[in-house]
Protein backbone atom coordinates (compact mmCIF):
# COMPACT_ATOMS: atom_id res chain seq x y z
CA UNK A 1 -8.86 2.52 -6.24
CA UNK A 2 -7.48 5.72 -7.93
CA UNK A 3 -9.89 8.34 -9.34
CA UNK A 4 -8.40 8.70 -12.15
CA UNK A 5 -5.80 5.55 -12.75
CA UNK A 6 -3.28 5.89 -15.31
CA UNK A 7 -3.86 4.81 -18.85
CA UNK A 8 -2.88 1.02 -19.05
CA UNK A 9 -0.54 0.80 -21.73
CA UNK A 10 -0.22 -3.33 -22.44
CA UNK A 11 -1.09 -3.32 -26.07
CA UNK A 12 -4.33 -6.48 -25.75
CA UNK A 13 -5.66 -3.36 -23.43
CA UNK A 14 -5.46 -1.61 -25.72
CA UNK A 15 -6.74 -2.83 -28.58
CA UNK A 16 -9.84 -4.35 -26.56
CA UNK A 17 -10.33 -0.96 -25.41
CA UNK A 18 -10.55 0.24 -29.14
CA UNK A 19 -13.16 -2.87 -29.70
CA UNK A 20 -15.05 -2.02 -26.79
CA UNK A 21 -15.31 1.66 -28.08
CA UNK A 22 -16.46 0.61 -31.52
CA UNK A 23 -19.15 -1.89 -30.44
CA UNK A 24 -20.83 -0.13 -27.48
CA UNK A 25 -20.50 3.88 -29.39
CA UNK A 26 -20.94 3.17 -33.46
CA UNK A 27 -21.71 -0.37 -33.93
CA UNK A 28 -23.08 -3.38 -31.97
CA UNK A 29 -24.39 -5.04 -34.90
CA UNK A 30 -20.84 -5.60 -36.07
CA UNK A 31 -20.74 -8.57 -34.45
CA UNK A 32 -24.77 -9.37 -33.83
CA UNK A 33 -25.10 -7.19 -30.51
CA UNK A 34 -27.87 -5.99 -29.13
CA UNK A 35 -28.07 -2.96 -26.80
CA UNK A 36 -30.66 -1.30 -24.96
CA UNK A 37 -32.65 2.02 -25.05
CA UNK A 38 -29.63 3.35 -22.60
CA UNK A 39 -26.67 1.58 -24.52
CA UNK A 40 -26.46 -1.35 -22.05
CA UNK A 41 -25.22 -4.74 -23.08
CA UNK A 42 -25.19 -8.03 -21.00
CA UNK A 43 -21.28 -8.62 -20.30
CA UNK A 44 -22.07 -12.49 -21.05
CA UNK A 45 -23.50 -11.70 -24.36
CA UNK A 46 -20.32 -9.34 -25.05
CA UNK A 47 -18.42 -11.76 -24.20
CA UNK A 48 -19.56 -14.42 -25.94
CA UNK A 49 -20.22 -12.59 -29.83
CA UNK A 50 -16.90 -11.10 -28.87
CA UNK A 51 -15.53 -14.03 -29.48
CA UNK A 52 -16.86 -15.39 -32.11
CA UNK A 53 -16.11 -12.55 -34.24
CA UNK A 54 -12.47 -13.06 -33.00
CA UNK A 55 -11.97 -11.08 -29.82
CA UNK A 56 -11.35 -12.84 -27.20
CA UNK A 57 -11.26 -11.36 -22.87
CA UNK A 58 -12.94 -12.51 -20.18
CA UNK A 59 -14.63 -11.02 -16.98
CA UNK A 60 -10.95 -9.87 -14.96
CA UNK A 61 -9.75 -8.35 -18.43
CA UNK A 62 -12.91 -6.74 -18.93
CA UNK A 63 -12.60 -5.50 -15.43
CA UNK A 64 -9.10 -3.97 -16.10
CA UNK A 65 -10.57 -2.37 -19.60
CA UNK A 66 -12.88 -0.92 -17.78
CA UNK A 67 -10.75 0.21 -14.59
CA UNK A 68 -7.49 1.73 -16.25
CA UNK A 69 -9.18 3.30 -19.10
CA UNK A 70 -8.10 7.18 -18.50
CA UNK A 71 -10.88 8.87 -20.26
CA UNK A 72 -13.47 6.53 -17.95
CA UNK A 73 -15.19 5.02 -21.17
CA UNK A 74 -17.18 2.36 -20.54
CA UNK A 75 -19.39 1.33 -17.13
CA UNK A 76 -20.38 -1.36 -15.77
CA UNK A 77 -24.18 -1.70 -14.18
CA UNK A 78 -24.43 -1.63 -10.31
CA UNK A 79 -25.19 -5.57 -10.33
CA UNK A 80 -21.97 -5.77 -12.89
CA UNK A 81 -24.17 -7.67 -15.31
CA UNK A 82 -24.03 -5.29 -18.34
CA UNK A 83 -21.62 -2.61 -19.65
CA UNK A 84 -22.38 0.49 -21.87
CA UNK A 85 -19.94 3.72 -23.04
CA UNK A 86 -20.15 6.36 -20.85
CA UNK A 87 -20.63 8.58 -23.92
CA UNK A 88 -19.50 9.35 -27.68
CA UNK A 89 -22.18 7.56 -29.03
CA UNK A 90 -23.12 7.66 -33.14
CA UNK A 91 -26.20 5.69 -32.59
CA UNK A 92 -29.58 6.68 -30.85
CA UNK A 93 -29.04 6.14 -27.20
CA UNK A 94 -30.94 7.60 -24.11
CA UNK A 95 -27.87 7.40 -21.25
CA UNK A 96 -30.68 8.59 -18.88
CA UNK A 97 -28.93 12.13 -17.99
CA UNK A 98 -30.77 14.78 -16.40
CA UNK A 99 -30.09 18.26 -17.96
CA UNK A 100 -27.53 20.12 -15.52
CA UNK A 101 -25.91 23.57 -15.00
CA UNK A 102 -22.89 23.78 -15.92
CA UNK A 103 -19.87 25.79 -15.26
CA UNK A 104 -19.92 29.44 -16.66
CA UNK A 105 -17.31 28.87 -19.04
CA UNK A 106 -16.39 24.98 -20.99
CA UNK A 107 -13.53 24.31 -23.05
CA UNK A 108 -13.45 22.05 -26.29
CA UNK A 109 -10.50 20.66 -28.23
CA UNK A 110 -10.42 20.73 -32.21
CA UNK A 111 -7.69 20.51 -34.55
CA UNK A 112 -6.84 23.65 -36.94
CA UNK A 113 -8.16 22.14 -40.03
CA UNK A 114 -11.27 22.24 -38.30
CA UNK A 115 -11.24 26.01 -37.43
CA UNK A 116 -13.01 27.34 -40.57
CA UNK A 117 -15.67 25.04 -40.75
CA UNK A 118 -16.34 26.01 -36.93
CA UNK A 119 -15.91 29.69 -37.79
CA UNK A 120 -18.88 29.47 -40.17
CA UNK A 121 -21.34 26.79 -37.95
CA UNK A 122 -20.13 26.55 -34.72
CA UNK A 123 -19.45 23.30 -32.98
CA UNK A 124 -22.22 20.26 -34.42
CA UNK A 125 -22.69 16.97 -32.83
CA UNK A 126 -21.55 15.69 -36.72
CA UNK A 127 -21.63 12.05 -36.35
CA UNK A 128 -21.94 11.63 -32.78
CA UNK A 129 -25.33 12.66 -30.32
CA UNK A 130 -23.79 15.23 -28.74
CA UNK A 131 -20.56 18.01 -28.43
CA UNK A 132 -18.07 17.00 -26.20
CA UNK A 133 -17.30 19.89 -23.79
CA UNK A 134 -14.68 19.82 -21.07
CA UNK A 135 -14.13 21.05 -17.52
CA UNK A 136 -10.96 22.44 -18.25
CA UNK A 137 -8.43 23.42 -20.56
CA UNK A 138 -6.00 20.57 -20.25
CA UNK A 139 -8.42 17.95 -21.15
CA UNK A 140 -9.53 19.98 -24.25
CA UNK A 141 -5.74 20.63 -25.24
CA UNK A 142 -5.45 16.33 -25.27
CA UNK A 143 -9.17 16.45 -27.30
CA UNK A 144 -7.67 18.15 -29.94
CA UNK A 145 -4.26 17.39 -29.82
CA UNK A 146 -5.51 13.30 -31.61
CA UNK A 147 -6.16 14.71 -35.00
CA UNK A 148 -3.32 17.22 -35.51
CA UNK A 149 -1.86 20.94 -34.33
CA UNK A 150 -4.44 21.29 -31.32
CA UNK A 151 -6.75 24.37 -30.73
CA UNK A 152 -8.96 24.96 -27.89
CA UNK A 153 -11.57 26.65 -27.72
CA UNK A 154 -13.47 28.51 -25.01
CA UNK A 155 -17.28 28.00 -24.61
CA UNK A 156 -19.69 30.14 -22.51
CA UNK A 157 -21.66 27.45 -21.53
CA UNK A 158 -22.95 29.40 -18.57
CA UNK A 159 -24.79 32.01 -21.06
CA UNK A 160 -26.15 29.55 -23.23
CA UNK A 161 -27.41 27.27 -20.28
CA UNK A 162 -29.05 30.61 -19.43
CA UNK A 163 -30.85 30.77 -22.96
CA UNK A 164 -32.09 27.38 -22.47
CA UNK A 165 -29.87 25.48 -24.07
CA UNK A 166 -29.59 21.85 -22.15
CA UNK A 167 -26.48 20.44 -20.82
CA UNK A 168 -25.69 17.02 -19.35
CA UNK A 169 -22.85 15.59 -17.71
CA UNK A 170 -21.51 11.61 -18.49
CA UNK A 171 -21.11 9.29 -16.20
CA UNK A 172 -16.55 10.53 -16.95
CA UNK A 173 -17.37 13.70 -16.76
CA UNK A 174 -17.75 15.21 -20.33
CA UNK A 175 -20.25 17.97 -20.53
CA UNK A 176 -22.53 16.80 -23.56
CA UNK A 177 -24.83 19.55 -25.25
CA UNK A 178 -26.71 19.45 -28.79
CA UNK A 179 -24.39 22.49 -30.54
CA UNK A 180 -22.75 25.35 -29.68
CA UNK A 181 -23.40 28.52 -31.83
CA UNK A 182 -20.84 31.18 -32.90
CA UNK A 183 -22.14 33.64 -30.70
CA UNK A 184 -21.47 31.28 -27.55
CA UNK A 185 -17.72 30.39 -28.29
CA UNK A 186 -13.94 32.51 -28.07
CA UNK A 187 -11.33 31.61 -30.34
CA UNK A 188 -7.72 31.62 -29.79
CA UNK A 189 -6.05 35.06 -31.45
């Protein structure tokens, strides 16, 4: 199978996708799930409250949500009995990562109406656990490219791992830290 398989684009994908991405990361309760300390959920269970909320897939389409989704979402267990979001979650979840080093520099993707606000605070978790961070400049360009005129900016990850700041890596590769000061980022002229 491809590392990183191209983004399925039939639009039931799609749209479980989406589901998948708002039950597992903001809200399982939407339609009576429960998940785990580390944001698993039994697939069966999915499944079946899926469904009687009105979403309907079963094991192969789950399979193909989970196989073609570019950004590498969602994962199933070892034993392929439960599924959990690799990351981007709004609700408490331990995903079990150890703290890493990571690369000296990190890039992260906003959109310009967000510059000012970032100018003033730095980057904040806001909703979610954690700041996304990515491995290169690309990725971060997409990031910030959903939400308007994108702006990347560049983090020195590297100096604040070396102040103690903590840094963790998801299961798709998204470098996940608590915030990122002023001090630590570079902003396009």
């Amino acid at each position: 199978m491809n590392e990183n398989p191209p983004e399925y684009s039939d639009p039931k994908i799609i749209r479980i996708s989406k589901f998948l991405s708002q039950i597992l990361r903001h809200r399982p309760e939407k339609i009576g799930l429960q998940l785990d300390e580390q944001g698993w959920a039994n697939v069966d269970e999915l499944m079946e409250k899926s469904a009687a909320k009105g979403t309907r897939f079963d094991r192969a389409l789950l399979q193909i949500v989970v196989d073609t989704n570019n950004k590498k979402r969602f994962a199933f267990s070892e034993d392929g009995l439960r599924i959990r979001a690799s990351q981007g979650h709004s609700i408490d979840i331990d995903l079990g990562l150890k703290p890493q080093r990571p690369p000296e520099i990190l890039w992260h993707g906003t959109s310009e109406k967000s510059l000012e606000s970032i100018r003033k605070e730095g980057l904040r978790s806001m909703r979610r656990q954690h700041v996304h961070l990515s491995k290169d400049r690309q990725t971060a360009e997409n990031v910030g490219g959903r939400h308007g005129k994108a702006v990347v900016l560049t983090v020195r990850a590297g100096e604040m791992s070396r102040q103690k700041h903590k840094f963790y890596l998801s299961e798709n590769g998204v470098w996940l830290t608590g915030e990122v000061s002023v001090e630590f980022l570079e902003f396009p002229e």
